[in-house]
PDB file of N, CA and C in Angstrom:
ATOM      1  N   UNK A   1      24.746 -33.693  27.617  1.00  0.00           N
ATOM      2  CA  UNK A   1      24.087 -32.435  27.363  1.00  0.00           C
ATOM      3  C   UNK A   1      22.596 -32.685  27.136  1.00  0.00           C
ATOM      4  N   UNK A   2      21.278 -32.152  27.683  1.00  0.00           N
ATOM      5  CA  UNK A   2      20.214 -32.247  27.663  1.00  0.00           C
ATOM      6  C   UNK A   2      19.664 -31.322  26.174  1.00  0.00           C
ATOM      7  N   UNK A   3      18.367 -31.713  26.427  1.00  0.00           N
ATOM      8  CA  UNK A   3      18.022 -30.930  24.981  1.00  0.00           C
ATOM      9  C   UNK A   3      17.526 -29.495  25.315  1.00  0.00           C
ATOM     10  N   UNK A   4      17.450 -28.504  24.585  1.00  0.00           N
ATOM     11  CA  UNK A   4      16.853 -27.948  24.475  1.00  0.00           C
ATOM     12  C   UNK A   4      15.469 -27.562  24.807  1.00  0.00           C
ATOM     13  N   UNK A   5      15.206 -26.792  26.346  1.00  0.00           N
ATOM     14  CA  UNK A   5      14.006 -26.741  26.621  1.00  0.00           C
ATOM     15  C   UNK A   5      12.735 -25.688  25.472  1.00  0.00           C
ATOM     16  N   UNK A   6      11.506 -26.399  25.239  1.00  0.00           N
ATOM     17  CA  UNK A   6      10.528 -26.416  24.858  1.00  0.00           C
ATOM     18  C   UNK A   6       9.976 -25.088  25.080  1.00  0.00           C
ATOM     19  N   UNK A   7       9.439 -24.187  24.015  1.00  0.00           N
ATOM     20  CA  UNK A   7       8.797 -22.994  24.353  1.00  0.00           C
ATOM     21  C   UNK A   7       7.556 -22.736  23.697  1.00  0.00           C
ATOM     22  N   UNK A   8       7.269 -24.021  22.584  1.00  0.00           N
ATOM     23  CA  UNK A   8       6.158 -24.264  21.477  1.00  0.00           C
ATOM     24  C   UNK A   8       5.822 -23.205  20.717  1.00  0.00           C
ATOM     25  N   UNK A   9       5.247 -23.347  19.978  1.00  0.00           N
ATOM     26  CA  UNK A   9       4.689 -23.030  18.837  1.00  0.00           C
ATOM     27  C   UNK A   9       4.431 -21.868  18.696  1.00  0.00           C
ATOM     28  N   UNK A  10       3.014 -21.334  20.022  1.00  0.00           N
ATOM     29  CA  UNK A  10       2.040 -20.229  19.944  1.00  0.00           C
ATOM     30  C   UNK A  10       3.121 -19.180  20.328  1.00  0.00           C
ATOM     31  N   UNK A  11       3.770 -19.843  21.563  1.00  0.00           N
ATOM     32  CA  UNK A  11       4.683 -18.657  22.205  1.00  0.00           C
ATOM     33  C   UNK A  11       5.562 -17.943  21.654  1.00  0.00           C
ATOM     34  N   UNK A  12       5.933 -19.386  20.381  1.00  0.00           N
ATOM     35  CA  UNK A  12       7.035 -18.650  19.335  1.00  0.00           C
ATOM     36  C   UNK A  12       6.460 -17.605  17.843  1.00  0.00           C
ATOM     37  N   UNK A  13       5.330 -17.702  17.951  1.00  0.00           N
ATOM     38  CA  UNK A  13       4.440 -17.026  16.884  1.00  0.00           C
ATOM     39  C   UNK A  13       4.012 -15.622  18.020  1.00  0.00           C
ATOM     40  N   UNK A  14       4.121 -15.449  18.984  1.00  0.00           N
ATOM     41  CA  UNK A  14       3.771 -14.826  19.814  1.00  0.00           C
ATOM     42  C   UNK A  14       4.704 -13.602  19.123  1.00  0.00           C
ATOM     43  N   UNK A  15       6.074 -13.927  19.683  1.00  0.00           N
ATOM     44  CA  UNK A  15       7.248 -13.092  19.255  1.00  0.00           C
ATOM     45  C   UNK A  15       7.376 -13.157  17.546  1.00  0.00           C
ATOM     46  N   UNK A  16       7.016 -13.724  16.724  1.00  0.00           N
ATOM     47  CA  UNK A  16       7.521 -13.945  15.646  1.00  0.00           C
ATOM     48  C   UNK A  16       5.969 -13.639  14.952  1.00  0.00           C
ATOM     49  N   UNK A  17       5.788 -12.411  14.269  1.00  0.00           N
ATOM     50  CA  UNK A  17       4.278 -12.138  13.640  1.00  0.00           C
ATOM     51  C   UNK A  17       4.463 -12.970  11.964  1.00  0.00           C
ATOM     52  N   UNK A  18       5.449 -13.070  11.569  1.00  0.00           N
ATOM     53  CA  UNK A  18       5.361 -13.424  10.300  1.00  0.00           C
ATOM     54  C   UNK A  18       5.723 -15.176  10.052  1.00  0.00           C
ATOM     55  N   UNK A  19       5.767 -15.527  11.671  1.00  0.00           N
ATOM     56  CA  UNK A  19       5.590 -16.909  11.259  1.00  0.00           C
ATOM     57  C   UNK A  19       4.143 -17.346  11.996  1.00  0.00           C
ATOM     58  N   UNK A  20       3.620 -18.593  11.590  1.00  0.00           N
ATOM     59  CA  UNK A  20       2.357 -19.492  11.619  1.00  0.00           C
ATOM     60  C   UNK A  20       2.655 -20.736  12.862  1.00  0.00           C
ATOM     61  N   UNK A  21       1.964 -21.263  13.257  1.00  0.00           N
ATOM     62  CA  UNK A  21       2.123 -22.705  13.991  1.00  0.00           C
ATOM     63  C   UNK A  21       2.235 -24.038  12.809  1.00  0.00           C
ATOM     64  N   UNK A  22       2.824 -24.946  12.780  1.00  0.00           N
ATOM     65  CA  UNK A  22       2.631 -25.745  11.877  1.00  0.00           C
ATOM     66  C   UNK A  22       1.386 -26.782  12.441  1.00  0.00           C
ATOM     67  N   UNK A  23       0.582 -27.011  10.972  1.00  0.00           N
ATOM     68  CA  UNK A  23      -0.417 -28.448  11.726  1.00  0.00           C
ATOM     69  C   UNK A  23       0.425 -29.613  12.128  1.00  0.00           C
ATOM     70  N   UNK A  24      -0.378 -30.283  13.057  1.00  0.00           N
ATOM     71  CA  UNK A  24      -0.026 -31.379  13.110  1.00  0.00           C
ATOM     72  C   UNK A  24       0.850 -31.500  14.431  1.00  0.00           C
ATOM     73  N   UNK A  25       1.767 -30.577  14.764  1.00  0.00           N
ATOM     74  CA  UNK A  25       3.230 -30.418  14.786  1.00  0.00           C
ATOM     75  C   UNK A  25       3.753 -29.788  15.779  1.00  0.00           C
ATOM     76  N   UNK A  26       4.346 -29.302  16.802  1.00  0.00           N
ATOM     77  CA  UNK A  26       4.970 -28.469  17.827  1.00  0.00           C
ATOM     78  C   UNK A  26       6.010 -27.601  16.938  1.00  0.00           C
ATOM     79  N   UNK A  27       5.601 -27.084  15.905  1.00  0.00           N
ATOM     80  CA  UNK A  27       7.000 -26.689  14.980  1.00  0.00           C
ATOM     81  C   UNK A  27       6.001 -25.067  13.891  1.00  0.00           C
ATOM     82  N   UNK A  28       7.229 -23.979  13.436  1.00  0.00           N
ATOM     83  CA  UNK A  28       6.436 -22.709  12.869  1.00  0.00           C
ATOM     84  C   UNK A  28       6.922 -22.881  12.027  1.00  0.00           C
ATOM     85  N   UNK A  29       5.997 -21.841  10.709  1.00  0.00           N
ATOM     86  CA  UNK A  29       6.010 -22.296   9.626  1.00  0.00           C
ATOM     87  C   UNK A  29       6.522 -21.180   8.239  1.00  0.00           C
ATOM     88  N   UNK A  30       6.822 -20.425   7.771  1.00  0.00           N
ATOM     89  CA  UNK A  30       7.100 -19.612   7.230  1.00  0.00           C
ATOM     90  C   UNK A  30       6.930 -19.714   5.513  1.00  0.00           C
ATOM     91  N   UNK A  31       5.944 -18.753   4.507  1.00  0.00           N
ATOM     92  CA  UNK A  31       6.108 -18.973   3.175  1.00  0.00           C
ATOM     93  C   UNK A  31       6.649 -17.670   3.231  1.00  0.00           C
ATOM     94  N   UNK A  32       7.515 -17.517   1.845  1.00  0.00           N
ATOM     95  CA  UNK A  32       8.219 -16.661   1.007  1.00  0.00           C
ATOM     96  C   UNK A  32       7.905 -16.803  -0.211  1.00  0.00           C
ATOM     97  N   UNK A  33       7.092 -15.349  -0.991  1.00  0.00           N
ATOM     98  CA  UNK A  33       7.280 -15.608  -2.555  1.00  0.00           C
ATOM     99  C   UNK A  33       7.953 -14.541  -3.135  1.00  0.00           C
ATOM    100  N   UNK A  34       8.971 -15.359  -3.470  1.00  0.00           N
ATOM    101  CA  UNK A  34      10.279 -13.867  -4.054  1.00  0.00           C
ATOM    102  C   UNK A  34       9.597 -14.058  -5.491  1.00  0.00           C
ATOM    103  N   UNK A  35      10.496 -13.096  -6.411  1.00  0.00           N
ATOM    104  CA  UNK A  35      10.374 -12.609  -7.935  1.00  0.00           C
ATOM    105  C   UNK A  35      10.689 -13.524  -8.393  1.00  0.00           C
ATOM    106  N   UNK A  36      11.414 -14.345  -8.531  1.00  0.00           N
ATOM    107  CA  UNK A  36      12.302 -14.839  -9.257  1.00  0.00           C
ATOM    108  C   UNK A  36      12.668 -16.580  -8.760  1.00  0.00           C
ATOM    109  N   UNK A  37      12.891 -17.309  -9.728  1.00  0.00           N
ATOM    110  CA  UNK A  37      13.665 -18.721  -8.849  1.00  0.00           C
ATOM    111  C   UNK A  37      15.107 -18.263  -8.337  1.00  0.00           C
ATOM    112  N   UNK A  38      16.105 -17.676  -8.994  1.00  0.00           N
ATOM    113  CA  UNK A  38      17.357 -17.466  -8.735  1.00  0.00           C
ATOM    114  C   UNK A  38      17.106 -16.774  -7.509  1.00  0.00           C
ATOM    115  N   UNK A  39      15.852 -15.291  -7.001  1.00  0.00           N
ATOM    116  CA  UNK A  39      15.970 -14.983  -5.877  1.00  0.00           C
ATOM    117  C   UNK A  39      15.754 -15.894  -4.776  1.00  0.00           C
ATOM    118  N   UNK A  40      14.912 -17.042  -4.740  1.00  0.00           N
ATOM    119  CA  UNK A  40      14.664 -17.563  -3.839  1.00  0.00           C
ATOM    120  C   UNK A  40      16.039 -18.664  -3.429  1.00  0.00           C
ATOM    121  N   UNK A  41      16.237 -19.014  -4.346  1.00  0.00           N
ATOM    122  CA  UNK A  41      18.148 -20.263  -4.366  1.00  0.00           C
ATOM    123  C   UNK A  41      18.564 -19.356  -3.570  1.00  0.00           C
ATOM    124  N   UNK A  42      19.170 -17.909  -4.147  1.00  0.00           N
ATOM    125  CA  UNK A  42      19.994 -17.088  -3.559  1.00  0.00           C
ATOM    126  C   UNK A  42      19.933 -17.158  -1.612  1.00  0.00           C
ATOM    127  N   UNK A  43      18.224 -16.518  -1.826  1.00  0.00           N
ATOM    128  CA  UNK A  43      17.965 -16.621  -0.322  1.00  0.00           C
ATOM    129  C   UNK A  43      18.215 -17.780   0.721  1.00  0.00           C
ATOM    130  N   UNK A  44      17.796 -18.568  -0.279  1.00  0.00           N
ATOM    131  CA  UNK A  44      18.333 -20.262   0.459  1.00  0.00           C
ATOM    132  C   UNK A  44      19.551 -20.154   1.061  1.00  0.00           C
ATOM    133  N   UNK A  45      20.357 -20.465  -0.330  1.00  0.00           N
ATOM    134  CA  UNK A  45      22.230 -20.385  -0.093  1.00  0.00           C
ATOM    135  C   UNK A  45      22.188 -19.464   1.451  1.00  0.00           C
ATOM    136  N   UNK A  46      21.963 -18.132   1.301  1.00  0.00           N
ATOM    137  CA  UNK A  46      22.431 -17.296   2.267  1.00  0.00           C
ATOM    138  C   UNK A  46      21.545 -17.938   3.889  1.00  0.00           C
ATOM    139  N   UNK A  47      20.827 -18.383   3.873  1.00  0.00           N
ATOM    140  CA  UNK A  47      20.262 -18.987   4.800  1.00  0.00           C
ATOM    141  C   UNK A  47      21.499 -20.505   5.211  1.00  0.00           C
ATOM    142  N   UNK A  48      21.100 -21.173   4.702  1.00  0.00           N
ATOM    143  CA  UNK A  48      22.116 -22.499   4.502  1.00  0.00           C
ATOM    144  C   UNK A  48      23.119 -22.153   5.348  1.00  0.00           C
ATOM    145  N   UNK A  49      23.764 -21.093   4.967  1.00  0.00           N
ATOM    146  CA  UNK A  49      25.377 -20.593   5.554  1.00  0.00           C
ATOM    147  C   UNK A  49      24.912 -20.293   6.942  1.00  0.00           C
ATOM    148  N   UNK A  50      24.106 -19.780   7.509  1.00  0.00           N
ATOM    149  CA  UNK A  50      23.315 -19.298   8.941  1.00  0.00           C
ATOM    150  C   UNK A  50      23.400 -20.617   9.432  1.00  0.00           C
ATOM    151  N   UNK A  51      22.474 -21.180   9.149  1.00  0.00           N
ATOM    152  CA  UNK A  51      21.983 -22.863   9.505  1.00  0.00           C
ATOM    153  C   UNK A  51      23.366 -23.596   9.993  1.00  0.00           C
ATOM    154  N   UNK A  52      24.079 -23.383   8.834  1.00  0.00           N
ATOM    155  CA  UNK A  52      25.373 -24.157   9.176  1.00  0.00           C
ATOM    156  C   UNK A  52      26.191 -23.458  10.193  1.00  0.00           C
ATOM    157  N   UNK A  53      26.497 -22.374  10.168  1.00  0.00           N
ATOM    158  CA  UNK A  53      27.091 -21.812  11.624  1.00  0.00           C
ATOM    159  C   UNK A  53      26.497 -22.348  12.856  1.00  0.00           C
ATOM    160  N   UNK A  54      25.111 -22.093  13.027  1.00  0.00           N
ATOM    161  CA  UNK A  54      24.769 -22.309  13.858  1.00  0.00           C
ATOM    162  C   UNK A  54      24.391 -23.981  14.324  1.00  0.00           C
ATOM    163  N   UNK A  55      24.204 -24.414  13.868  1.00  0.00           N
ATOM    164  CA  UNK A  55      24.379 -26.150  13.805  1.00  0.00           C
ATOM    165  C   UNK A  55      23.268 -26.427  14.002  1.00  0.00           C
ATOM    166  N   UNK A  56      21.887 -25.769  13.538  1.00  0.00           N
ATOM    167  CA  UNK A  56      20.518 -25.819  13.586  1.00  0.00           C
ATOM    168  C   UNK A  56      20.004 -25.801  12.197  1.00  0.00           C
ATOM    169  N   UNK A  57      19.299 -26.847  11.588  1.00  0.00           N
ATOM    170  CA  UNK A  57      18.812 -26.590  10.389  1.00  0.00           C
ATOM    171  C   UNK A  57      17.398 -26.755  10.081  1.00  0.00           C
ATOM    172  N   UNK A  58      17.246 -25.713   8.941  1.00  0.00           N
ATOM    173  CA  UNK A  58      15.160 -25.679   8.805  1.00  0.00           C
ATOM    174  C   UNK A  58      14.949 -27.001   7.814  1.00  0.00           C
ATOM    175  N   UNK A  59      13.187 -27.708   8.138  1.00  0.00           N
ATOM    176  CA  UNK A  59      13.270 -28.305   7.223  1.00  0.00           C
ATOM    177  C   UNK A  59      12.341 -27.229   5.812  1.00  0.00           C
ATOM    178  N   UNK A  60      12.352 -27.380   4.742  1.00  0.00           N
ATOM    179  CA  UNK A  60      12.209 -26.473   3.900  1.00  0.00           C
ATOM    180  C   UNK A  60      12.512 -27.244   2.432  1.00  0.00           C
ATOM    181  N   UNK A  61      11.098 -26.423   1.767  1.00  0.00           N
ATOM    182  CA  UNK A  61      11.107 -26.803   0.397  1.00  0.00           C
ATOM    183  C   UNK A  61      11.077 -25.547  -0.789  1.00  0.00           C
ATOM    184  N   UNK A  62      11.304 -25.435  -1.947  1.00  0.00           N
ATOM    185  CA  UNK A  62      11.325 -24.429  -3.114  1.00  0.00           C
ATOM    186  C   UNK A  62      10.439 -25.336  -3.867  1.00  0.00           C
ATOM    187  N   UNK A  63      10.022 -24.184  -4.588  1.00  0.00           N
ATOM    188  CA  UNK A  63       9.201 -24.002  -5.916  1.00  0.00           C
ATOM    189  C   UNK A  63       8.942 -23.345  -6.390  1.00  0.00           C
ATOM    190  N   UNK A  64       9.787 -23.144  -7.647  1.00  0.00           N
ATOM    191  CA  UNK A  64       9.947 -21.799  -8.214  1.00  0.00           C
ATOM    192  C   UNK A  64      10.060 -20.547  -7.206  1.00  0.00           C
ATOM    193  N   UNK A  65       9.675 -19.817  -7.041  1.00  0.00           N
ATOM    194  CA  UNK A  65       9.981 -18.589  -6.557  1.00  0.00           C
ATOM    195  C   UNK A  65       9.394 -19.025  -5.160  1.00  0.00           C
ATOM    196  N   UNK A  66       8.674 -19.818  -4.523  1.00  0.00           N
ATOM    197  CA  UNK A  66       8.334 -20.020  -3.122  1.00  0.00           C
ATOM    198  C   UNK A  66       9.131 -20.888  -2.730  1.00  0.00           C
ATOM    199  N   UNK A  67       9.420 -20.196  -1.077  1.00  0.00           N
ATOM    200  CA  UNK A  67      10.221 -20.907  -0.344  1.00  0.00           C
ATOM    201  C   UNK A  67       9.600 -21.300   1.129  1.00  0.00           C
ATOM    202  N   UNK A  68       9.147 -22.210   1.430  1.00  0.00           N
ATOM    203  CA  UNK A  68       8.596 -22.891   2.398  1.00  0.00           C
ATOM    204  C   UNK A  68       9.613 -23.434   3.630  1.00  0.00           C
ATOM    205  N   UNK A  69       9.765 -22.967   4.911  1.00  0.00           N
ATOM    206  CA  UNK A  69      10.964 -23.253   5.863  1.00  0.00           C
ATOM    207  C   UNK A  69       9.695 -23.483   7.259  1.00  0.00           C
ATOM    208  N   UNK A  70       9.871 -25.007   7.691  1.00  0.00           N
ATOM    209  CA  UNK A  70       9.578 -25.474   9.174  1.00  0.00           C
ATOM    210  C   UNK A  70      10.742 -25.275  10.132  1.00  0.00           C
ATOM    211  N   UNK A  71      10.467 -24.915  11.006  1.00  0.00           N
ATOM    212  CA  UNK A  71      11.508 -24.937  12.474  1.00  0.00           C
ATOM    213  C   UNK A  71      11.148 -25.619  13.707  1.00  0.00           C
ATOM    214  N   UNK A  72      11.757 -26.549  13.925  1.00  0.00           N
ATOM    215  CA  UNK A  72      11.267 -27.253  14.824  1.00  0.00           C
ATOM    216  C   UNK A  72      12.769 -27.773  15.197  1.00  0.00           C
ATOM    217  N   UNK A  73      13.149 -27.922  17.093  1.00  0.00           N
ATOM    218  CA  UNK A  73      14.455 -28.639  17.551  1.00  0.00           C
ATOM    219  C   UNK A  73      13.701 -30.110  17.366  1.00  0.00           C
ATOM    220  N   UNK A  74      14.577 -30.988  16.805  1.00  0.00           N
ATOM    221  CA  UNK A  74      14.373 -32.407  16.592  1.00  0.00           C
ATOM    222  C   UNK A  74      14.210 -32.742  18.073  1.00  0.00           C
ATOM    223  N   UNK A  75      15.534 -32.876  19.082  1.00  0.00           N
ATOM    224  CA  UNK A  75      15.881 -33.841  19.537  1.00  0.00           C
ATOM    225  C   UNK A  75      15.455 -33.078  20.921  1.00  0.00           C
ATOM    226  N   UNK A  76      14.540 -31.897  21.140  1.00  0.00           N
ATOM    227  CA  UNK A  76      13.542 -32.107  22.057  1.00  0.00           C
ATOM    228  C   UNK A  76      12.357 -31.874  21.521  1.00  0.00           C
ATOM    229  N   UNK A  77      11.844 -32.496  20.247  1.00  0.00           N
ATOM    230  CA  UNK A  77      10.489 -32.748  20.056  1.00  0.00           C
ATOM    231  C   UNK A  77       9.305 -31.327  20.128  1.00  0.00           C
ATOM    232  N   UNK A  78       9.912 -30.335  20.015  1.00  0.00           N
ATOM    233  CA  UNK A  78       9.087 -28.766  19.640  1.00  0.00           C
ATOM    234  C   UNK A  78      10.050 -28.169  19.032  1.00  0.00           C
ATOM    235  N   UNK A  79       9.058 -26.698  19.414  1.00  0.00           N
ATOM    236  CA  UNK A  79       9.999 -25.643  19.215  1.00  0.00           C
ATOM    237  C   UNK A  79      10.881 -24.954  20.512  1.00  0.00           C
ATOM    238  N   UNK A  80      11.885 -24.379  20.209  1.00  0.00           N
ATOM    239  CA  UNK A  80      12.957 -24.038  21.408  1.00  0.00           C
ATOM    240  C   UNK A  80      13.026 -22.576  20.806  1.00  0.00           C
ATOM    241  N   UNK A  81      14.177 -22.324  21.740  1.00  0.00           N
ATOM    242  CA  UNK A  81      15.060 -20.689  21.516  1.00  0.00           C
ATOM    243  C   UNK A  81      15.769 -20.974  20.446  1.00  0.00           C
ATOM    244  N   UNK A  82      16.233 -22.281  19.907  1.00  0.00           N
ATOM    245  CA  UNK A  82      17.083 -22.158  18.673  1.00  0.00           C
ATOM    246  C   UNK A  82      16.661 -21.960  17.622  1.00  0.00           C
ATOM    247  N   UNK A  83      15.424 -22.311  17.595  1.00  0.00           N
ATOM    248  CA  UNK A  83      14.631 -22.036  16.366  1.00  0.00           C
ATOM    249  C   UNK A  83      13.795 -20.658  16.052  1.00  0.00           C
ATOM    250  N   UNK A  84      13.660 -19.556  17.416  1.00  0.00           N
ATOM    251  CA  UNK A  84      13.895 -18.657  17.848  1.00  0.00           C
ATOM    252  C   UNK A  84      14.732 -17.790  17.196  1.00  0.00           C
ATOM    253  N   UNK A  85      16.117 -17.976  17.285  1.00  0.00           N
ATOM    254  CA  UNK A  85      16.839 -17.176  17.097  1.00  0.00           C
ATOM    255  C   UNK A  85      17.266 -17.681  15.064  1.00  0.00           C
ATOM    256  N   UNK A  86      17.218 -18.926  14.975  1.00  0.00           N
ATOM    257  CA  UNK A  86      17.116 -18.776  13.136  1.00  0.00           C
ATOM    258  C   UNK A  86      15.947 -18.114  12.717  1.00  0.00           C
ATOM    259  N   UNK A  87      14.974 -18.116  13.149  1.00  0.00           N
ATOM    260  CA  UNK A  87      13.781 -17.829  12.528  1.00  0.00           C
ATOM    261  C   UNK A  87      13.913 -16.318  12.290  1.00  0.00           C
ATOM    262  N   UNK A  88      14.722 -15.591  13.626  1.00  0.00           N
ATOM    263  CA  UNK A  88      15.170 -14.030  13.593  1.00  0.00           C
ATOM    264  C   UNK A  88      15.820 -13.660  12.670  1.00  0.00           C
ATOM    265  N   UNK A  89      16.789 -15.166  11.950  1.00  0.00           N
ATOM    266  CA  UNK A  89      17.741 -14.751  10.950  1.00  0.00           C
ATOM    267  C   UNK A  89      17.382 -14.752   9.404  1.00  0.00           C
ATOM    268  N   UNK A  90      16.018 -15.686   9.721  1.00  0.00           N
ATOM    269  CA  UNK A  90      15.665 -16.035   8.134  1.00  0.00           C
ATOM    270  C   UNK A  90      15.017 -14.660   8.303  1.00  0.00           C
ATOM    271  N   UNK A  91      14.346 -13.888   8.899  1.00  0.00           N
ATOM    272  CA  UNK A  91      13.001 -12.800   8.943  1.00  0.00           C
ATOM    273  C   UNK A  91      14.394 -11.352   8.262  1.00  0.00           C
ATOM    274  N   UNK A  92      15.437 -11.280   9.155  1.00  0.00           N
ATOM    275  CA  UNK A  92      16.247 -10.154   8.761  1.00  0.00           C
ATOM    276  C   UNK A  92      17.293 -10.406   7.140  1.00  0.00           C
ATOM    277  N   UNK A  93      17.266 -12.229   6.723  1.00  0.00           N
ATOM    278  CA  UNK A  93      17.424 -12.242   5.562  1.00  0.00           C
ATOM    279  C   UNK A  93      16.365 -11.770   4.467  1.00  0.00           C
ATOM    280  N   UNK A  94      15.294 -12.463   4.947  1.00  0.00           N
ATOM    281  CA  UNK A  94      14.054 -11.651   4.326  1.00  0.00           C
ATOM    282  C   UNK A  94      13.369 -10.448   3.821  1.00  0.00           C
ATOM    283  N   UNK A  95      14.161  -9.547   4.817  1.00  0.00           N
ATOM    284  CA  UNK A  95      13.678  -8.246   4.769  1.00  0.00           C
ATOM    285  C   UNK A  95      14.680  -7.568   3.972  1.00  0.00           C
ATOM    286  N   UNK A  96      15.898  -8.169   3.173  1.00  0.00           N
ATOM    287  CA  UNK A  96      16.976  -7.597   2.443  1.00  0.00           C
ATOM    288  C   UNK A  96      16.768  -8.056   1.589  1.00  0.00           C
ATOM    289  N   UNK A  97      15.714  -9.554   0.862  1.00  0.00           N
ATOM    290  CA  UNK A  97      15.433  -9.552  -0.317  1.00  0.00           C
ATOM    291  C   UNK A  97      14.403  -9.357  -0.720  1.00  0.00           C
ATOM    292  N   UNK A  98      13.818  -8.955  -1.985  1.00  0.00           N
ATOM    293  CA  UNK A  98      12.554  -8.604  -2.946  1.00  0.00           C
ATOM    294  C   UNK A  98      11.592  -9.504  -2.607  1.00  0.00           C
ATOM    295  N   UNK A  99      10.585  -9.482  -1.498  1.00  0.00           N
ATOM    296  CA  UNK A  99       9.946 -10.614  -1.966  1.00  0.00           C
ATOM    297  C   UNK A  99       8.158 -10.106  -2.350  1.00  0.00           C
ATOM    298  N   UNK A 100       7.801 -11.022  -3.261  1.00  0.00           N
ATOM    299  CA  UNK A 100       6.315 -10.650  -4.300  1.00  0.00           C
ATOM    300  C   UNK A 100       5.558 -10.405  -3.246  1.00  0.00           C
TER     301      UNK A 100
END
């Protein structure tokens, strides 16, 4: 099975207004500042469960109430449609929780 063809960064910020290009990187970038630490875990968890269905995972950090998520396909070296279509999922998780 081949990898995942390449659609980068700009093209994917193109379609996606609330994500960024990452520096450095062929990969987009997304901050979240919810209310709360428990809101942002929460949001995680419910993300996590996405990720894991789909067998695509963000890399991503917390702090306190910010939640920081990169998307990038590893194993063709950018961004693809898979990261595409999580990024659709983190944006419509997003829009169901509180965020500051």
């Amino acid at each position: 099975m081949s990898a995942p063809a390449i659609i980068g960064a700009k093209t994917a910020c193109e379609r996606l207004p609330k994500w960024r290009p990452a520096e450095g990187r062929d990969a987009i970038l997304r901050s979240l500042t919810f209310r709360t630490f428990a809101e942002a875990f929460g949001f995680m968890a419910e993300i996590a469960l996405v990720a894991e269905k789909m067998d695509h995972h963000p890399e991503w950090s917390n702090v306190y109430n910010r939640v920081e998520v990169l998307l990038a396909t590893h194993e063709s070296g950018g961004v693809t449609e898979r990261d595409l279509k999580l990024a659709e999922a983190i944006d419509k998780a997003a829009a169901r929780h509180a965020l500051k």
